[in-house]
C-alpha atoms as a PDB file:
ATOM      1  CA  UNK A   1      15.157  98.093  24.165  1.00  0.00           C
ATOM      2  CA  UNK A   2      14.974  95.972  27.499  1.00  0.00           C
ATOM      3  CA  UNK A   3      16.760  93.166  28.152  1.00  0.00           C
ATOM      4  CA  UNK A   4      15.066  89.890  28.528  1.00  0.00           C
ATOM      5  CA  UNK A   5      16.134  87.366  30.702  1.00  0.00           C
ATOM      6  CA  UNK A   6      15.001  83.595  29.868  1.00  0.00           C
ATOM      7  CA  UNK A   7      14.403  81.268  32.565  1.00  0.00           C
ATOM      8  CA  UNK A   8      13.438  77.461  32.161  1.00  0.00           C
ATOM      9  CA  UNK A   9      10.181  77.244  33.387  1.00  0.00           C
ATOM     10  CA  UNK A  10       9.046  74.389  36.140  1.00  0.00           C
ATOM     11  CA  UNK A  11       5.530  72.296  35.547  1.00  0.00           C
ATOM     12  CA  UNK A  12       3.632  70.752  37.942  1.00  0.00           C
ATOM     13  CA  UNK A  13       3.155  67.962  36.922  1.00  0.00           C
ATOM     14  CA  UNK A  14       6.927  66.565  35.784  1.00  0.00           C
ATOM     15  CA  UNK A  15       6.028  63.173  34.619  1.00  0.00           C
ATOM     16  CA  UNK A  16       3.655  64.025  31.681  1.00  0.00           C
ATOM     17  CA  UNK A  17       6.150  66.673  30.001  1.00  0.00           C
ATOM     18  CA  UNK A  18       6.152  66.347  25.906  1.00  0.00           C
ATOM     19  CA  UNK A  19       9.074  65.749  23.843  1.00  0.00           C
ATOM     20  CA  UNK A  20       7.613  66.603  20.624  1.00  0.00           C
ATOM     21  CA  UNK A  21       8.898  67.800  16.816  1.00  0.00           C
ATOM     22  CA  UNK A  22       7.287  69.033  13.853  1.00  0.00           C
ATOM     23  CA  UNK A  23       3.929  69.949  16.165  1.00  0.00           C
ATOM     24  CA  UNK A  24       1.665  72.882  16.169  1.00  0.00           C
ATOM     25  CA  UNK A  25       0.930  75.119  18.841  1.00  0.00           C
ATOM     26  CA  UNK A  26      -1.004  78.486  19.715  1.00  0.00           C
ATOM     27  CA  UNK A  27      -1.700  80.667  22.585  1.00  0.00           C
ATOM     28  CA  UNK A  28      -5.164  81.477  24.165  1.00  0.00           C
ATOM     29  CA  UNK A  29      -5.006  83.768  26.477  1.00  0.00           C
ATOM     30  CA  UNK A  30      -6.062  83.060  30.063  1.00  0.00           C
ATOM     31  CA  UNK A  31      -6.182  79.781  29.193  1.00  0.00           C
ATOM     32  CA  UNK A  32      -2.587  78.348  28.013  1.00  0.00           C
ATOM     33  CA  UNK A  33      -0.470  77.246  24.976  1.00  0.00           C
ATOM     34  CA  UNK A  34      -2.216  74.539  22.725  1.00  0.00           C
ATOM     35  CA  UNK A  35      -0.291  71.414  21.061  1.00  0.00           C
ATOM     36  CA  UNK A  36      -1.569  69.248  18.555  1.00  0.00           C
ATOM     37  CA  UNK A  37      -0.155  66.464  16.912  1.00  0.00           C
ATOM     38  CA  UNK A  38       3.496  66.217  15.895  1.00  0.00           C
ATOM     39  CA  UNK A  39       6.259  63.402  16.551  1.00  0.00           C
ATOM     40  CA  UNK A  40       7.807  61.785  19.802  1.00  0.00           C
ATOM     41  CA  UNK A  41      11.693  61.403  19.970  1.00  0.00           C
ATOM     42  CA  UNK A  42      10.994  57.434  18.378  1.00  0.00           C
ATOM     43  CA  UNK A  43       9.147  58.923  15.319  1.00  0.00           C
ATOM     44  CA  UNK A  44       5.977  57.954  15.852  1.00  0.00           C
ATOM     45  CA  UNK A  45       2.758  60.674  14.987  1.00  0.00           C
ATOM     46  CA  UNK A  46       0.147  61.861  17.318  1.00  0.00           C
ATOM     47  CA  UNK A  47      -2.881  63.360  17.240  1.00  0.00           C
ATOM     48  CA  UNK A  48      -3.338  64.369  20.656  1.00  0.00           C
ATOM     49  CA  UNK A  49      -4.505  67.847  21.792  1.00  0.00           C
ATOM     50  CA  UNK A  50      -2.113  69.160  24.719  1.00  0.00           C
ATOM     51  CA  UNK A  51      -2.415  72.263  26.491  1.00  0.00           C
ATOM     52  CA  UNK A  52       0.274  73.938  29.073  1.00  0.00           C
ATOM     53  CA  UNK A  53      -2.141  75.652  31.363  1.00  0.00           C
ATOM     54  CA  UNK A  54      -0.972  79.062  32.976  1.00  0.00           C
ATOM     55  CA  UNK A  55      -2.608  78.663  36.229  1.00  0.00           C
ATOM     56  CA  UNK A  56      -4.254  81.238  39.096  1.00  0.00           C
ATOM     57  CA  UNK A  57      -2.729  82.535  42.057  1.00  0.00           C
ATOM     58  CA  UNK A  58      -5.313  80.144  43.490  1.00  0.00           C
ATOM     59  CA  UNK A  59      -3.884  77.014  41.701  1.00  0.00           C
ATOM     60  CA  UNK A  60      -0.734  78.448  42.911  1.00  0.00           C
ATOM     61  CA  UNK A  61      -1.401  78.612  46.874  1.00  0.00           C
ATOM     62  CA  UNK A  62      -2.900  75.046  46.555  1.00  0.00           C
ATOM     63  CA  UNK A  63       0.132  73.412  45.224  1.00  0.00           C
ATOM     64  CA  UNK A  64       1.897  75.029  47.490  1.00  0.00           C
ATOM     65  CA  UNK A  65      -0.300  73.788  50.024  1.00  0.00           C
ATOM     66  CA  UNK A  66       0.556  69.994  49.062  1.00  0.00           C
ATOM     67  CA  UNK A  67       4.216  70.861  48.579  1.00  0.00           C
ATOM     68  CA  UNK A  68       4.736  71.661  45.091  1.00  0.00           C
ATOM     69  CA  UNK A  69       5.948  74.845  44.511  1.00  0.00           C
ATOM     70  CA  UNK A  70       7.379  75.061  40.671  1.00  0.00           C
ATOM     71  CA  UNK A  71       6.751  78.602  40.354  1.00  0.00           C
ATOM     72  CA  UNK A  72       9.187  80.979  38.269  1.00  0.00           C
ATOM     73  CA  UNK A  73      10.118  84.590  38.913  1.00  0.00           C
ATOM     74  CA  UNK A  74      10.198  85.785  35.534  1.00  0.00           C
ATOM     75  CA  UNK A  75      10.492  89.418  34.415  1.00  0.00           C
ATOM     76  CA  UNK A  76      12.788  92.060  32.566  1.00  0.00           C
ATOM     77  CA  UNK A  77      15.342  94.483  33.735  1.00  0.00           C
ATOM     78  CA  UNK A  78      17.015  97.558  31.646  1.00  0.00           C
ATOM     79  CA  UNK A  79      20.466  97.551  30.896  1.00  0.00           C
ATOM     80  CA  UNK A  80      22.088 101.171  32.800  1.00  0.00           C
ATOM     81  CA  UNK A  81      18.934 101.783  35.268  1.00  0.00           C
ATOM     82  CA  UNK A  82      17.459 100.967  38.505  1.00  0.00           C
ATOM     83  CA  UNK A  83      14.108 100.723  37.471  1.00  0.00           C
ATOM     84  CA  UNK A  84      12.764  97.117  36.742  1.00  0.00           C
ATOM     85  CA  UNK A  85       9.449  95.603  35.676  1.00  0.00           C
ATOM     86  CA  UNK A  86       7.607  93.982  38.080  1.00  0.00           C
ATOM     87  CA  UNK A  87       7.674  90.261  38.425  1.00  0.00           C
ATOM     88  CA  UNK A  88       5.994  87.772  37.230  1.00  0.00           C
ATOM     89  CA  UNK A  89       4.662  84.758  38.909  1.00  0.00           C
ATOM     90  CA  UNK A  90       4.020  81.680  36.457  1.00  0.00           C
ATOM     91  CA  UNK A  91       2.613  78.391  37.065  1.00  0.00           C
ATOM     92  CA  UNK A  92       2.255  75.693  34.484  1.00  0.00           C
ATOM     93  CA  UNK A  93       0.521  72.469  34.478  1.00  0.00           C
ATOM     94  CA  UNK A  94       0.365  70.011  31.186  1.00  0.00           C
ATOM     95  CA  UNK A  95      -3.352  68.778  30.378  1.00  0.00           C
ATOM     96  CA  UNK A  96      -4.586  66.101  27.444  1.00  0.00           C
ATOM     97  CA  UNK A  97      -7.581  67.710  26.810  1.00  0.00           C
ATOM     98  CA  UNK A  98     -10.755  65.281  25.925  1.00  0.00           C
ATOM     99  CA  UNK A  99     -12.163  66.320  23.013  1.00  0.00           C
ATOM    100  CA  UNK A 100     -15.703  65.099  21.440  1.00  0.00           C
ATOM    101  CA  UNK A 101     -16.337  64.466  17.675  1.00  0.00           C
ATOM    102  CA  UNK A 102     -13.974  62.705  15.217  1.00  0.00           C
ATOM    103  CA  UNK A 103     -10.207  63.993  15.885  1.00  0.00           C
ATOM    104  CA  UNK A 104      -8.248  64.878  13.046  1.00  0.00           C
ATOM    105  CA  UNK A 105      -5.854  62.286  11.911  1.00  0.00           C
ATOM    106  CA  UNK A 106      -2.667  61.971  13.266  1.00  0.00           C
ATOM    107  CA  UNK A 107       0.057  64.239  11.750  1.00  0.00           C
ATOM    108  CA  UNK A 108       3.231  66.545  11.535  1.00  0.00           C
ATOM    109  CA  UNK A 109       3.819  69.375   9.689  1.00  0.00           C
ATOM    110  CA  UNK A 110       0.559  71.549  10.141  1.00  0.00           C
ATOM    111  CA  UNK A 111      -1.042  74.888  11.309  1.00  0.00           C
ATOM    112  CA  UNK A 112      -2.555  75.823  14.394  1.00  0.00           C
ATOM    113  CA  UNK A 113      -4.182  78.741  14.795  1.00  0.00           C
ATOM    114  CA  UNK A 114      -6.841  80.291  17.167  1.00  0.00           C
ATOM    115  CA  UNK A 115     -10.071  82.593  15.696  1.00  0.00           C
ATOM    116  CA  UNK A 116     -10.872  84.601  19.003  1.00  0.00           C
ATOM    117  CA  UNK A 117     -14.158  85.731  17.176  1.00  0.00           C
ATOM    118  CA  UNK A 118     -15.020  82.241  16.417  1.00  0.00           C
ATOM    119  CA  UNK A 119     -13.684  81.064  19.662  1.00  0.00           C
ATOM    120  CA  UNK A 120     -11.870  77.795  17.470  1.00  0.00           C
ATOM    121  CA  UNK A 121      -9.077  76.340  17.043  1.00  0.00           C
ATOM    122  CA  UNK A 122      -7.750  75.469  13.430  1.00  0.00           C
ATOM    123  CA  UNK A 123      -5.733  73.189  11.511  1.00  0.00           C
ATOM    124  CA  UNK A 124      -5.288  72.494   8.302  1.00  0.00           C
ATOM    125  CA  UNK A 125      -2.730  69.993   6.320  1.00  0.00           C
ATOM    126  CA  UNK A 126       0.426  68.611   7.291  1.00  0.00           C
ATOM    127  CA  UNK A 127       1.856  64.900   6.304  1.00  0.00           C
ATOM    128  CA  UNK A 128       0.942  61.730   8.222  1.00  0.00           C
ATOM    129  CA  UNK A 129       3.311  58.533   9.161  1.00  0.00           C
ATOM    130  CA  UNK A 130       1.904  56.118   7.239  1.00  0.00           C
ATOM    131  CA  UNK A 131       3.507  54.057   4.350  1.00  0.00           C
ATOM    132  CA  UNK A 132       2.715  56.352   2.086  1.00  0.00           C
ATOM    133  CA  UNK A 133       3.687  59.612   3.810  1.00  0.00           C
ATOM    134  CA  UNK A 134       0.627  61.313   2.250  1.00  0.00           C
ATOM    135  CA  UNK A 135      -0.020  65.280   2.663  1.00  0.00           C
ATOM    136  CA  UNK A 136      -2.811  66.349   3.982  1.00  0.00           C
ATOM    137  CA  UNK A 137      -5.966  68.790   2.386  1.00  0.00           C
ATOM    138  CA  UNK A 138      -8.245  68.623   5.164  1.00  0.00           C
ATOM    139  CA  UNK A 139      -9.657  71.748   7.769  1.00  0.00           C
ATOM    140  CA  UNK A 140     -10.749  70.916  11.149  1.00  0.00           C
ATOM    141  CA  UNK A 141     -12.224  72.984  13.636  1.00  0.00           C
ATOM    142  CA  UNK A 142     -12.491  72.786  17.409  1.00  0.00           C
ATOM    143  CA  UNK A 143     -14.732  74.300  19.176  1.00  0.00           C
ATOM    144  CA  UNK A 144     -13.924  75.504  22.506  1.00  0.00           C
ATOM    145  CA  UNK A 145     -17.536  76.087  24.238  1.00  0.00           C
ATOM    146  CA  UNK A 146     -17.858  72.028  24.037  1.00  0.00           C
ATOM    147  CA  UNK A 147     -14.395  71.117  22.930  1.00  0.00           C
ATOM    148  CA  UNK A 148     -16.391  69.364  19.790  1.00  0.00           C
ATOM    149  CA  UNK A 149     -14.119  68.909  16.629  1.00  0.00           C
ATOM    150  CA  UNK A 150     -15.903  69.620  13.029  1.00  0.00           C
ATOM    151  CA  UNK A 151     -14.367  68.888   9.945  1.00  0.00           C
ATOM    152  CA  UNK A 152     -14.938  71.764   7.319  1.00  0.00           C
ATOM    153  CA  UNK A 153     -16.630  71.894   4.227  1.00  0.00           C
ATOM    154  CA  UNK A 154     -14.317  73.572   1.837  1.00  0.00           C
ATOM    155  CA  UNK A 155     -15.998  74.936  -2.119  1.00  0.00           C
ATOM    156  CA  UNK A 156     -13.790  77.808  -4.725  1.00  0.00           C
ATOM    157  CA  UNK A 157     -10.936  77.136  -6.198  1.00  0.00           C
ATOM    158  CA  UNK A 158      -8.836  73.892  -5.470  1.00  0.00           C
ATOM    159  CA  UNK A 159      -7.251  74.036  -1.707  1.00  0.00           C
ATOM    160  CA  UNK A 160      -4.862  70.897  -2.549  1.00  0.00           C
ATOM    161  CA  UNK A 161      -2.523  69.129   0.021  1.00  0.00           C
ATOM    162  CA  UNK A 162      -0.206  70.920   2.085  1.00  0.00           C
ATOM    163  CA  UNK A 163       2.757  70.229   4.583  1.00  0.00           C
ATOM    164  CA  UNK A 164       5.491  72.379   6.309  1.00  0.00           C
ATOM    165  CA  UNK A 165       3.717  75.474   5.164  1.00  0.00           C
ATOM    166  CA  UNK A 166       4.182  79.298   6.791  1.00  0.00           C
ATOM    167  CA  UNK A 167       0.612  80.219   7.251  1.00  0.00           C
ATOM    168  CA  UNK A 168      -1.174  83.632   9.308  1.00  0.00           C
ATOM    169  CA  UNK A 169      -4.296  84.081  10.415  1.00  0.00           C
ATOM    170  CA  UNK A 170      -5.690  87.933   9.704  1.00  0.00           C
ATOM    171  CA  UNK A 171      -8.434  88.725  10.747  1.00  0.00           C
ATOM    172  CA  UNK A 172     -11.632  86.423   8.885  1.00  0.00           C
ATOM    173  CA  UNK A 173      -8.920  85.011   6.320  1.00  0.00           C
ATOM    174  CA  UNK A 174      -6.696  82.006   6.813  1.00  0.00           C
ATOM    175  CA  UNK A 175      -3.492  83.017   4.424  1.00  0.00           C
ATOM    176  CA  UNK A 176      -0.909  79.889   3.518  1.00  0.00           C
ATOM    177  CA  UNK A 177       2.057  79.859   1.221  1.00  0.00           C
ATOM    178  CA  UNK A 178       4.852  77.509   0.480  1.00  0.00           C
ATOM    179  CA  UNK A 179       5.533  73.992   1.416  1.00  0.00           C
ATOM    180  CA  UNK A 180       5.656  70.960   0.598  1.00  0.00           C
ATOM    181  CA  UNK A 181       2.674  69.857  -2.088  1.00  0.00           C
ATOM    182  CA  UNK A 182       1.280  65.966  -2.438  1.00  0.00           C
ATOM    183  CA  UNK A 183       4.233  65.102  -4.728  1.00  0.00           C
ATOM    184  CA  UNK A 184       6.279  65.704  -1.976  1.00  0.00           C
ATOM    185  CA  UNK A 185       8.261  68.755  -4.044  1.00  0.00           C
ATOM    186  CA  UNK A 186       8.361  72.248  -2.856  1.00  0.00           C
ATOM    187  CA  UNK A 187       5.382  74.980  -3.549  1.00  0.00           C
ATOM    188  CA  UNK A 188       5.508  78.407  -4.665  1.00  0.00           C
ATOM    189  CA  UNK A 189       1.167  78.700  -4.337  1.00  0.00           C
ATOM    190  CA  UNK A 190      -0.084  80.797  -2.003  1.00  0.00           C
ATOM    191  CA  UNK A 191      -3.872  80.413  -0.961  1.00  0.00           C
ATOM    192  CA  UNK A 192      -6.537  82.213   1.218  1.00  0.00           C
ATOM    193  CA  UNK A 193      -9.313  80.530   3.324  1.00  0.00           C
ATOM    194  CA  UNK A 194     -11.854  82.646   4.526  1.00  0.00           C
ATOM    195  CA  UNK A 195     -13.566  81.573   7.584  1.00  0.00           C
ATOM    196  CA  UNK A 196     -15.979  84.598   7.905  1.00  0.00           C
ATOM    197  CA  UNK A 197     -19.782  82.888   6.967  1.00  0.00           C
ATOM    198  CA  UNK A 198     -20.993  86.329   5.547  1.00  0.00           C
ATOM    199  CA  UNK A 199     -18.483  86.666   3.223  1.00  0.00           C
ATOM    200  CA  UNK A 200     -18.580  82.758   2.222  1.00  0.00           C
ATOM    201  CA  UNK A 201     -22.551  83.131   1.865  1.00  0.00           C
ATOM    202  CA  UNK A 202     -22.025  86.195  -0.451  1.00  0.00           C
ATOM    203  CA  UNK A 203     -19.098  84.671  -2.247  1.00  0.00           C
ATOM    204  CA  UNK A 204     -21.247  81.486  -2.936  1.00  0.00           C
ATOM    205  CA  UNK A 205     -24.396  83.309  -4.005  1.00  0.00           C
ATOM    206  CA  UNK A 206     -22.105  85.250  -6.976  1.00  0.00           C
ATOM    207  CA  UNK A 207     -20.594  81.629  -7.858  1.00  0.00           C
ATOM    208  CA  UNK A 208     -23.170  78.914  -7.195  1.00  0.00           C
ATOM    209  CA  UNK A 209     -26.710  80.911  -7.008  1.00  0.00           C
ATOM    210  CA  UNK A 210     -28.567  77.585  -7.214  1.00  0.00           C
ATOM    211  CA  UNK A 211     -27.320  76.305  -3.919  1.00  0.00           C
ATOM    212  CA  UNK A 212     -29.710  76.356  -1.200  1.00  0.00           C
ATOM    213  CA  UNK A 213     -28.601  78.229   2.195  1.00  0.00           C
ATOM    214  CA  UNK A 214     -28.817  74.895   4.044  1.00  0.00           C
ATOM    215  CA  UNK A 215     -25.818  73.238   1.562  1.00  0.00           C
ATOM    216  CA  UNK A 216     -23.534  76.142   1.941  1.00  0.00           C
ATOM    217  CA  UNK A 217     -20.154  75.368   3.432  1.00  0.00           C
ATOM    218  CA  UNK A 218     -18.724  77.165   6.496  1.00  0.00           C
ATOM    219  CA  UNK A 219     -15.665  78.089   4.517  1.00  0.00           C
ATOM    220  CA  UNK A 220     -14.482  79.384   1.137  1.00  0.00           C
ATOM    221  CA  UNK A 221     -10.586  78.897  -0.354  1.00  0.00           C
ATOM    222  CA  UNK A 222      -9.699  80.656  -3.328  1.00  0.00           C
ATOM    223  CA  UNK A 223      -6.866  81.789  -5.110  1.00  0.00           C
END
């Protein structure tokens, strides 16, 4: 197996550089890492949306241009040969990205994940800061065509609150177990969300046959 060497990676732009625990984040690719919500060294929550961009080789030549040149040579090398991998050549640059729509609220504690079919980004649960330290239930969605956020309709079997959760994302289904429940105790439940609108139609039809196809939600959790 190869060995990997780790470098710290320069950003462009040092000043807006996160300090953040407890957040979420996910990869798109050709795009950059995502980060959403989480806590600053002082405790306070966030709902912010960050994303460390992985910039062009044209990005690249016009920082260089202006004098900034935080670019990494980053790459592997085998232990007991003289063949190495080529390099690679990374810029990063931090962006608050400007969403439209109503933002989820902020929190800590929560999923992330990315539906490439879907082209969204998805959260569900984790705990906010307030007095009450309450646990969240809710599923958001942003869109990444318009960077629009929709909150989710969710019908089957009881979701409940969730914080500090391992969750997965295969294929249409959203799969979540563990964590911490409203009460604030530990959780042995396990639940899948399935985000695919075919299945949800046909799931709904077998359940709820009187529904009309304008009323049916996006998204189906069961047990």
């Amino acid at each position: 197996m190869p060995e990997i060497d780790w470098g710290c990676v320069k950003t462009y732009d040092e000043k807006s550089e996160l300090s953040l625990k407890c957040h979420s984040l996910n990869f798109i690719q050709k795009e950059g890492i995502y980060f959403f919500g989480g806590k600053n060294p002082l405790g306070k929550t966030n709902n912010q949306l960050w994303c460390l961009r992985i910039c062009d080789k044209d990005s690249i030549e016009v920082a260089k241009k202006h004098g900034n040149e935080p670019i990494q040579k980053l790459g592997m090398k085998k232990k007991k040969e003289k063949l190495h991998s080529q390099p690679v050549y990374a810029y990063f640059q931090w962006e608050l990205v400007e969403t439209e729509g109503k933002s989820p609220s902020e929190r800590y504690g929560h999923c992330l994940h990315y539906h490439p079919e879907m082209n969204v980004l998805l959260i569900y649960g984790g705990c906010t800061n307030n007095k009450q330290n309450a646990v969240c239930s809710d599923i958001h969605m942003l869109r990444m065509d318009n960077l629009t956020w929709i909150k989710v309709q969710v019908t089957g079997s009881n979701l409940g609150a969730s914080a500090n959760f391992a969750s997965a994302l295969v294929n249409s289904k959203l799969i979540i177990f563990g964590g911490i429940s409203e009460n604030m105790w530990p959780s042995n439940h396990y639940n899948v969300i399935e985000l695919d609108s075919d299945k949800v139609q046909s799931l709904i039809v077998k359940e709820y046959p009187k529904k009309q196809k304008d009323t049916i939600p996006v998204t189906v959790a069961y047990k």
